[in-house]
Protein backbone atom coordinates (compact mmCIF):
# COMPACT_ATOMS: atom_id res chain seq x y z
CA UNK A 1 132.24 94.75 145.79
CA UNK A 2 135.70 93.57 146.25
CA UNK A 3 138.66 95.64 145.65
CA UNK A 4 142.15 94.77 144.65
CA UNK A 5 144.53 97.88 145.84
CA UNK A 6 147.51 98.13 143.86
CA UNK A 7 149.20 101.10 145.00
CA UNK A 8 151.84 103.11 143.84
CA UNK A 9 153.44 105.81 146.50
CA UNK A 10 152.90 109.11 144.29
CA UNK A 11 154.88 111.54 145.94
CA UNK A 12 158.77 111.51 145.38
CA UNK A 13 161.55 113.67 145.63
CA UNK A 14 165.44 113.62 144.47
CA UNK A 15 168.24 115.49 145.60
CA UNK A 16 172.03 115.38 144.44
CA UNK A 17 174.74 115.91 147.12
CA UNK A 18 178.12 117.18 146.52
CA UNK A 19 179.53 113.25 146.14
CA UNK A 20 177.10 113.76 142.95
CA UNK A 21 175.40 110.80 144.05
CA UNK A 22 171.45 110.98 144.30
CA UNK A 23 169.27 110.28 147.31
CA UNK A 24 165.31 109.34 146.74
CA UNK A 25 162.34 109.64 149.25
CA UNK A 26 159.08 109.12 149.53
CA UNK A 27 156.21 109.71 150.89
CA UNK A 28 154.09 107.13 153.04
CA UNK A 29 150.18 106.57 152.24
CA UNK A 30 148.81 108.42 155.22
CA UNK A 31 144.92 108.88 156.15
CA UNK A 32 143.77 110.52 159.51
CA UNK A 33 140.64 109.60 160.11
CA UNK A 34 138.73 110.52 163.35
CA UNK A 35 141.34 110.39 165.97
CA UNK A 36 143.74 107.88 163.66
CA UNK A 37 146.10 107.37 161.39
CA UNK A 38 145.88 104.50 159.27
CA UNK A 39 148.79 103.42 156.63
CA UNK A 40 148.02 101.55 153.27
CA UNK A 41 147.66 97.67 152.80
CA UNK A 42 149.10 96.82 149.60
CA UNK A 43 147.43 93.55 147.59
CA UNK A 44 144.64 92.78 149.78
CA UNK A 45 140.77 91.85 148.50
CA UNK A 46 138.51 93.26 150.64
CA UNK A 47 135.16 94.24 150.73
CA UNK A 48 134.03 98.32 150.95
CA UNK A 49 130.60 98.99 152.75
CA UNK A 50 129.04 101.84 154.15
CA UNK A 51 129.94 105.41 153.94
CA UNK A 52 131.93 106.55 157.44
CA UNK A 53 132.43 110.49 156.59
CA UNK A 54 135.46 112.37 155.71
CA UNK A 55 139.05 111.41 156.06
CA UNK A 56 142.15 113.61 155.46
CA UNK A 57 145.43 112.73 153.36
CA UNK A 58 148.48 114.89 154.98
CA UNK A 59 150.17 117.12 152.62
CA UNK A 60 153.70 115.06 151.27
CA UNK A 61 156.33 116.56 153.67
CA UNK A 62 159.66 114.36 152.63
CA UNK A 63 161.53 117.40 152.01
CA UNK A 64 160.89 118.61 155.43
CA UNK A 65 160.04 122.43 154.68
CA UNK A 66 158.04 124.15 156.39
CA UNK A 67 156.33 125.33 153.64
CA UNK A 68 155.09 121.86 152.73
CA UNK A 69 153.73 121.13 156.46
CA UNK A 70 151.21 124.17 156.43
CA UNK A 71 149.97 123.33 153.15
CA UNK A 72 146.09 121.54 153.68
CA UNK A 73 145.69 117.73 153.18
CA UNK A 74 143.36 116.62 150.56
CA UNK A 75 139.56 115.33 151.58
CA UNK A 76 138.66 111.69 150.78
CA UNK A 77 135.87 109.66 151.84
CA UNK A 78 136.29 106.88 154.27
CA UNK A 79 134.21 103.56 154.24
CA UNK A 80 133.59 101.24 156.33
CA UNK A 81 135.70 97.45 155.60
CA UNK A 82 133.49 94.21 156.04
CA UNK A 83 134.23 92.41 158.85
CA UNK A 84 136.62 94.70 160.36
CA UNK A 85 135.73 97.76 163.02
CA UNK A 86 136.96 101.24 161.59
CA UNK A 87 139.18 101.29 164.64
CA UNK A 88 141.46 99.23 163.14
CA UNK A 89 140.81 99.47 159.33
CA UNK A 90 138.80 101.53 156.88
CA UNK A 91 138.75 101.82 152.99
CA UNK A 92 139.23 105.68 151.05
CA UNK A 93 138.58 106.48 148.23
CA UNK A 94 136.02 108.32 145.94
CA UNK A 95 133.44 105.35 145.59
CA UNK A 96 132.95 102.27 147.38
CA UNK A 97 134.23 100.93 144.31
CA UNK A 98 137.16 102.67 143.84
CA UNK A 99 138.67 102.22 147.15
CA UNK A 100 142.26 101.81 149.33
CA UNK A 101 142.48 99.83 152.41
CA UNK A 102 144.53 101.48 154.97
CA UNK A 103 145.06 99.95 158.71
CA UNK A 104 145.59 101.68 161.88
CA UNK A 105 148.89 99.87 163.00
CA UNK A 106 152.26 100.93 164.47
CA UNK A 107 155.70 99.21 163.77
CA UNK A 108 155.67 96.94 160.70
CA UNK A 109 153.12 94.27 162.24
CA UNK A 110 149.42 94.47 161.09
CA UNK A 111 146.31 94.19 163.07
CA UNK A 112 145.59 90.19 163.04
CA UNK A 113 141.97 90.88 160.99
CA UNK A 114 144.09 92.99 158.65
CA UNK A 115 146.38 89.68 158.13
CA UNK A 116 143.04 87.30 158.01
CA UNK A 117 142.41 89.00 154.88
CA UNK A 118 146.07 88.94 153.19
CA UNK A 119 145.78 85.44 154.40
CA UNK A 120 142.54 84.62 152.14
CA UNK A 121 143.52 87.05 149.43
């Protein structure tokens, strides 16, 4: 069951400032799962396997009020990725089917199995 993610960042937020120009931001794709957090891969095939448990996406903060922060994530299940340990990348989503590939990785360079895939993809 291979999955193409296509992912569009849902949460956005505009402000004006007194120059009446407009400022945009965004919120990242974050999952905690276990003791990680793990950011979306964008455009990678991969394959979804067996069911891992629960993982938890963070209320969108990118207003930075409080009010936001204390607010509850929402519950997804994560799966496990073929080929790949869960310590480095899992898939979420509501089905094995229906799935997102996020990676645990800091910094803008991916875990090298992540890149295998983009690589084959």
């Amino acid at each position: 069951m291979a999955a193409i993610l296509v992912l569009a960042v849902a949460c956005t937020a505009e402000s004006s400032g007194d120059g009446g120009g407009e400022q945009a931001e965004s919120c990242a794709y974050l999952v905690h799962y276990q003791d990680r957090t793990y950011q979306d891969v964008a455009n990678v095939e991969f394959t979804a396997g067996k069911e891992l448990g629960s993982a938890t996406l963070p209320p969108c903060d990118d207003t930075g009020g409080q009010e936001d922060a204390e607010q509850a994530g929402e519950t997804t299940t994560a799966y496990k990725v073929d080929g790949i340990s869960p310590d480095v990348a899992v898939a979420v989503g509501d089905s094995p089917d229906d799935t997102v590939l996020v990676a645990a990785y800091s910094g803008s360079e991916l875990p090298p199995e992540v890149q295998k895939l983009i690589d084959r993809s």
